[in-house]
N, C-alpha and C. Protein backbone atom coordinates (compact mmCIF):
# COMPACT_ATOMS: atom_id res chain seq x y z
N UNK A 1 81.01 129.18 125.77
CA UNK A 1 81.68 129.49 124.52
C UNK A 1 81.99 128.18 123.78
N UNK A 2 81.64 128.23 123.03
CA UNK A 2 81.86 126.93 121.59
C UNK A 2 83.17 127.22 120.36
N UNK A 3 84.06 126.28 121.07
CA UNK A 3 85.44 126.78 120.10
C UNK A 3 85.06 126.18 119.18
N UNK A 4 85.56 127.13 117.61
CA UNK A 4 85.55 127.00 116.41
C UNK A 4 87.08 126.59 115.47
N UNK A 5 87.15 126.29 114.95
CA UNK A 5 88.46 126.13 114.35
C UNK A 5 87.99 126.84 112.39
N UNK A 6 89.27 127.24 112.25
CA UNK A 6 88.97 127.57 110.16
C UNK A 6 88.41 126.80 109.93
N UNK A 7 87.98 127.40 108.46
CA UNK A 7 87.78 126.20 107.48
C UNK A 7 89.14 125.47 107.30
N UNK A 8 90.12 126.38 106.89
CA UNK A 8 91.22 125.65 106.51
C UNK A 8 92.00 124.42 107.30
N UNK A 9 91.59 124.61 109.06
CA UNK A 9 91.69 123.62 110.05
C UNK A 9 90.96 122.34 109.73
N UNK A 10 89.99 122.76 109.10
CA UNK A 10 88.80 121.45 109.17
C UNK A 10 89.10 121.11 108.12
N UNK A 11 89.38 121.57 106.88
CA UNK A 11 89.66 120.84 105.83
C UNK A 11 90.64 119.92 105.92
N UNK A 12 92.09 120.42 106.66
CA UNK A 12 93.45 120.29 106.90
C UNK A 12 92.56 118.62 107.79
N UNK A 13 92.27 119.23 108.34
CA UNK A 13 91.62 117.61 109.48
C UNK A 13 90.71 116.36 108.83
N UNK A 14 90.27 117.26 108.10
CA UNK A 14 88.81 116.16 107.30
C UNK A 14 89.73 115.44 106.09
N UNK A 15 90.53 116.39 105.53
CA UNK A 15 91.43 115.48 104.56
C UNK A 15 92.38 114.24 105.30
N UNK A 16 92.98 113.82 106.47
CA UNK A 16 93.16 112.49 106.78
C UNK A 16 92.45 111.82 107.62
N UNK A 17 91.21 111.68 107.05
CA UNK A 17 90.32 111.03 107.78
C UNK A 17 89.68 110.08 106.70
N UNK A 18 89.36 109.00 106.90
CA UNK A 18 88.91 108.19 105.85
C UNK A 18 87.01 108.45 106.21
N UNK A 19 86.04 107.82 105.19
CA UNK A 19 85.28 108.03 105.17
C UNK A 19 84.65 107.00 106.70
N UNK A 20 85.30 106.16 107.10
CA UNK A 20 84.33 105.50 108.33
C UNK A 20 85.10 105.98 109.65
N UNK A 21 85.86 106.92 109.58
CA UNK A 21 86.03 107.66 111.32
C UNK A 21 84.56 108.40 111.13
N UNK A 22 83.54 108.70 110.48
CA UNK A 22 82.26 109.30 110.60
C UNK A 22 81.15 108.23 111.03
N UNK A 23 81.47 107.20 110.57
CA UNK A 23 80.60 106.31 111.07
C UNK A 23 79.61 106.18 112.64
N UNK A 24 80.45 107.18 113.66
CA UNK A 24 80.03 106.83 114.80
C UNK A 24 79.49 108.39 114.94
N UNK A 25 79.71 109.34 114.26
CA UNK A 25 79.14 110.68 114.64
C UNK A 25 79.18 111.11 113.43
N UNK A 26 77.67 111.59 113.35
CA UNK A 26 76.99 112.32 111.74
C UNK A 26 77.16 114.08 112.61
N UNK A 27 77.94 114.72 111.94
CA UNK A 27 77.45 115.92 111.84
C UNK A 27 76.85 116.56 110.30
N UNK A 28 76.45 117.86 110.46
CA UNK A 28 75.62 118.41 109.47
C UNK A 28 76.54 119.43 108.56
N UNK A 29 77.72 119.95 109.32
CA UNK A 29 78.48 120.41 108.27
C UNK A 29 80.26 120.78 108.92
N UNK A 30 81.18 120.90 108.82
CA UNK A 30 82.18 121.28 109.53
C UNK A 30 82.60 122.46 110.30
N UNK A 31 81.26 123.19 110.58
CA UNK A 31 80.85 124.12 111.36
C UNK A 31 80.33 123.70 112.26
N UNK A 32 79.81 122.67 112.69
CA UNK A 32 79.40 121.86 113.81
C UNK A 32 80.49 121.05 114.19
N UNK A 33 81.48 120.79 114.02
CA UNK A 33 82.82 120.38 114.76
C UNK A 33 83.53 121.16 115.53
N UNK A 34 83.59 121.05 116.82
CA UNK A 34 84.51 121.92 117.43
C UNK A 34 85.93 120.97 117.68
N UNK A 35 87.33 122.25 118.20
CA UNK A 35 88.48 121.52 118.54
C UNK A 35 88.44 120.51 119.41
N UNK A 36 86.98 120.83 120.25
CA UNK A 36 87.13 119.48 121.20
C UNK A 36 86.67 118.45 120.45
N UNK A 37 85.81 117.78 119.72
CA UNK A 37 85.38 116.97 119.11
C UNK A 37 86.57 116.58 118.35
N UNK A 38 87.37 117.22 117.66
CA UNK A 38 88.74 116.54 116.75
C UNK A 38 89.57 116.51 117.81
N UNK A 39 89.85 116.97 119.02
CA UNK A 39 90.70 116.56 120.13
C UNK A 39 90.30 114.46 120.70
N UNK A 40 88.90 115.17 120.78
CA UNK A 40 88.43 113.20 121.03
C UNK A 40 88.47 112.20 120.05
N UNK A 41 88.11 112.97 118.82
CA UNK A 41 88.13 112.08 117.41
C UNK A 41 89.80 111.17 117.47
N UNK A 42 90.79 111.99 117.42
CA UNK A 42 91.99 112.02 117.66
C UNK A 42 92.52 111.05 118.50
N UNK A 43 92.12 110.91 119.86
CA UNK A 43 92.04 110.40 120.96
C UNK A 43 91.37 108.79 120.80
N UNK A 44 90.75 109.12 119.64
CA UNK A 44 89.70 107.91 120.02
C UNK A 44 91.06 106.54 118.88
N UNK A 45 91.49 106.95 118.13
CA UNK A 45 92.12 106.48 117.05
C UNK A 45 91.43 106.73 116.41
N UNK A 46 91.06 107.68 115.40
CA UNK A 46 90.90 107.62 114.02
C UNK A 46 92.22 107.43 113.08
N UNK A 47 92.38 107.08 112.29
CA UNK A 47 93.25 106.68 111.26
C UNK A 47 93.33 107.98 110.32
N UNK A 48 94.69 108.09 110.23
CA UNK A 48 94.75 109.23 109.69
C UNK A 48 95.28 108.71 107.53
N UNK A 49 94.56 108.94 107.24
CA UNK A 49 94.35 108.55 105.76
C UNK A 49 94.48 110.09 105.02
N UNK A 50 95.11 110.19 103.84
CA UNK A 50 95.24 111.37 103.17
C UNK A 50 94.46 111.36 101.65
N UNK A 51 93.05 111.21 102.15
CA UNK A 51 92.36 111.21 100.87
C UNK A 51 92.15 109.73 100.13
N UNK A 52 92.02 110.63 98.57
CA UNK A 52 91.23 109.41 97.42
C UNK A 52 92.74 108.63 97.40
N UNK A 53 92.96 107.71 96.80
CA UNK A 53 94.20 106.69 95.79
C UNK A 53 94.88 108.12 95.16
N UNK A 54 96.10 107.82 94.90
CA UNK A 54 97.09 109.07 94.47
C UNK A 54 96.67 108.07 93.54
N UNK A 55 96.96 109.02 92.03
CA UNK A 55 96.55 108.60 90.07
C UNK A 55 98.54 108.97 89.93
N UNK A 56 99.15 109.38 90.64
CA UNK A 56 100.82 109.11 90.09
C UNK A 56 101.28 107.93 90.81
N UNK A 57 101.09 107.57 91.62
CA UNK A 57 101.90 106.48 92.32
C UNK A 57 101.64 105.78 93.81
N UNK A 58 101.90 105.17 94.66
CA UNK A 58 101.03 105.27 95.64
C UNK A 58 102.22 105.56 96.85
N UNK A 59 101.65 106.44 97.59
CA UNK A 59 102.37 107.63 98.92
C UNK A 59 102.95 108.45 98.15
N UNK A 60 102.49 108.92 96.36
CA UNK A 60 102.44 110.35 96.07
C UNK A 60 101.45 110.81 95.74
N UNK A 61 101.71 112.20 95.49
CA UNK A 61 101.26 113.29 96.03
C UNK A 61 100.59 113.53 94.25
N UNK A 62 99.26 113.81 93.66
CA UNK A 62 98.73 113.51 92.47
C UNK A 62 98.68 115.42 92.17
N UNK A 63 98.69 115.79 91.07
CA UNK A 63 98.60 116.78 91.05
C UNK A 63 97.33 117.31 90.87
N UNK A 64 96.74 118.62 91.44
CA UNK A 64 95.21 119.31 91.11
C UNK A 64 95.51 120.19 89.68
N UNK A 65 94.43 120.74 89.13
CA UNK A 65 94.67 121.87 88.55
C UNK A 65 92.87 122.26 88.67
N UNK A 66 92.57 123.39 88.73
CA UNK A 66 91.34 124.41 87.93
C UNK A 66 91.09 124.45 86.69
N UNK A 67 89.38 124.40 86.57
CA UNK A 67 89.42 124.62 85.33
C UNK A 67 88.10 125.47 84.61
N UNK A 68 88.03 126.32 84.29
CA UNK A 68 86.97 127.13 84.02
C UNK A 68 86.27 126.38 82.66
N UNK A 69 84.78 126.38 82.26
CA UNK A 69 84.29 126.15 81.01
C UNK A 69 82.80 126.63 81.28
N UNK A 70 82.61 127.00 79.53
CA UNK A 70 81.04 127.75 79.32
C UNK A 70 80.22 126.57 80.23
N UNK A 71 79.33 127.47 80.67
CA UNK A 71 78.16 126.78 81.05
C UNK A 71 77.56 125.87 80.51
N UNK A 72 77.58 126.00 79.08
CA UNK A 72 76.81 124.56 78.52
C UNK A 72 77.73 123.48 78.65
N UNK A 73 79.19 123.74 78.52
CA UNK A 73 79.60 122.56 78.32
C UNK A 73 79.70 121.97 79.40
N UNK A 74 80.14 122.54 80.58
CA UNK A 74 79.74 122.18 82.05
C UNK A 74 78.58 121.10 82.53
N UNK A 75 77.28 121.72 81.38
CA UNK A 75 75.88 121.04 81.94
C UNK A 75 76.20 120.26 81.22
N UNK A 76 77.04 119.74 79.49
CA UNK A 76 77.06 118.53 79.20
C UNK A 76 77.58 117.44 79.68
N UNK A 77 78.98 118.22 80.26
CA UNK A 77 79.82 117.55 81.48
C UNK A 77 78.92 116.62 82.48
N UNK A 78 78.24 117.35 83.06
CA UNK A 78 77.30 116.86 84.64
C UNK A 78 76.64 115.71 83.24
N UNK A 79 75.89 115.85 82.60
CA UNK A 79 74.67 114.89 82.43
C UNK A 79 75.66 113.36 81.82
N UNK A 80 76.89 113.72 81.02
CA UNK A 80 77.16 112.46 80.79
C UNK A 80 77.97 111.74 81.79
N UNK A 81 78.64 112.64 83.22
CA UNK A 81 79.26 111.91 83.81
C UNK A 81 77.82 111.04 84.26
N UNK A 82 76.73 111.88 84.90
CA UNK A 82 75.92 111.08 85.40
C UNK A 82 75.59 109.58 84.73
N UNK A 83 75.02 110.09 83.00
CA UNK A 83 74.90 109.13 82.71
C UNK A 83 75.60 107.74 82.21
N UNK A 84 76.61 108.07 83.00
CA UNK A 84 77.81 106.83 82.58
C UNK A 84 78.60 106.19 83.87
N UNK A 85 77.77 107.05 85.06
CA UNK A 85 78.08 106.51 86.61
C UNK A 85 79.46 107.00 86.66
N UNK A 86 79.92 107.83 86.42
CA UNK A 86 80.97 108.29 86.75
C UNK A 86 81.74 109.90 87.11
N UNK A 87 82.60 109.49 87.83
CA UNK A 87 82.90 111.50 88.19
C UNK A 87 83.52 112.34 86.78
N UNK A 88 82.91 113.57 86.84
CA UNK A 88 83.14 114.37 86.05
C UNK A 88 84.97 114.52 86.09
N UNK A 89 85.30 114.44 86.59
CA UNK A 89 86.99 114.58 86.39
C UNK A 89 87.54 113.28 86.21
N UNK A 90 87.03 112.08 86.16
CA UNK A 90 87.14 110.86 85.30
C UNK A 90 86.93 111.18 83.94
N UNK A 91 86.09 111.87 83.83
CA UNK A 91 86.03 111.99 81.99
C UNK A 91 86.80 113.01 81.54
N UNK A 92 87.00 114.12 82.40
CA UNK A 92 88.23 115.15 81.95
C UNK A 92 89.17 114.33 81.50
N UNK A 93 89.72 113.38 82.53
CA UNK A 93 91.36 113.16 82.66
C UNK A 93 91.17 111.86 81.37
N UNK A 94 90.18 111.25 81.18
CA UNK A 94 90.43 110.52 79.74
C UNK A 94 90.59 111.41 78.88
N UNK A 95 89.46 112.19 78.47
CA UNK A 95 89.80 113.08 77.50
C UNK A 95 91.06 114.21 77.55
N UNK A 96 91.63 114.49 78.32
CA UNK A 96 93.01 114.45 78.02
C UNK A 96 94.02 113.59 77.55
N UNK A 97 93.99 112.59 78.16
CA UNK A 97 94.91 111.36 77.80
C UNK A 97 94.51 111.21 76.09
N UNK A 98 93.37 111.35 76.02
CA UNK A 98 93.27 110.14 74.67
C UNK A 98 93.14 111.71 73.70
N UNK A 99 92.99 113.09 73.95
CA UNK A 99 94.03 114.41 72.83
C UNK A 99 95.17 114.15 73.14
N UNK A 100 95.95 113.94 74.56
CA UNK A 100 97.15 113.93 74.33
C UNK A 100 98.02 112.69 73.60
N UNK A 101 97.36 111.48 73.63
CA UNK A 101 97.76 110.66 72.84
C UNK A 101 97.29 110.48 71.26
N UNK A 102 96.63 111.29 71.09
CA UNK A 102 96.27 111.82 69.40
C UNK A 102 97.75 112.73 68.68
N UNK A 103 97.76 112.99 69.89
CA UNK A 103 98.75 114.29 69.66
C UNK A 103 100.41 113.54 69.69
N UNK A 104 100.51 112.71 70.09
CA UNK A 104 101.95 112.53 69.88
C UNK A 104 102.35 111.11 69.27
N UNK A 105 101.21 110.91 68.08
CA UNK A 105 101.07 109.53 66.90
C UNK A 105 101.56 110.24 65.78
């Protein structure tokens, strides 16, 4: 028998993990992790890290939100983050900042 853990376990786990506790073991998706493998991971010292840089402060907590949009604008989204080397929620969060600072001149 091959213990499984949630998704929500593995997420809960994969979120304080920095990107080089993987360095020594490639798996193919977090369905191929069992509790024993994060029991040794654990064991071994991995460093427990909580993600990207917090954007409010640093050891807080940044806020998420959702966001639905038409499909085209979505695909315009993808092609200019691409073409500007950057993540699509980098260009959201300017273009908020710079309506919301239109907005209160």
């Amino acid at each position: 028998m091959n213990p499984r853990m949630t998704t929500e376990q593995a997420d809960a786990l994969l979120a304080t993990m920095s990107d080089a506790d993987f360095d020594a073991q490639t798996v193919d998706s977090a369905d191929d992790i069992t509790d024993q493998d994060i029991k040794e991971m654990l064991a071994n010292g991995y460093r427990a890290m909580a993600g990207r840089p917090s954007l409010t402060a640093p050891g807080q907590h940044s806020p998420t939100m959702s966001l639905r949009f038409p499909a085209a604008t979505k695909a315009r989204l993808v092609h200019a983050a691409k073409a500007q080397g950057r993540r699509q929620s980098d260009l959201i969060r300017d273009a908020v900042d710079e309506y919301l600072n239109r907005q209160a001149a």
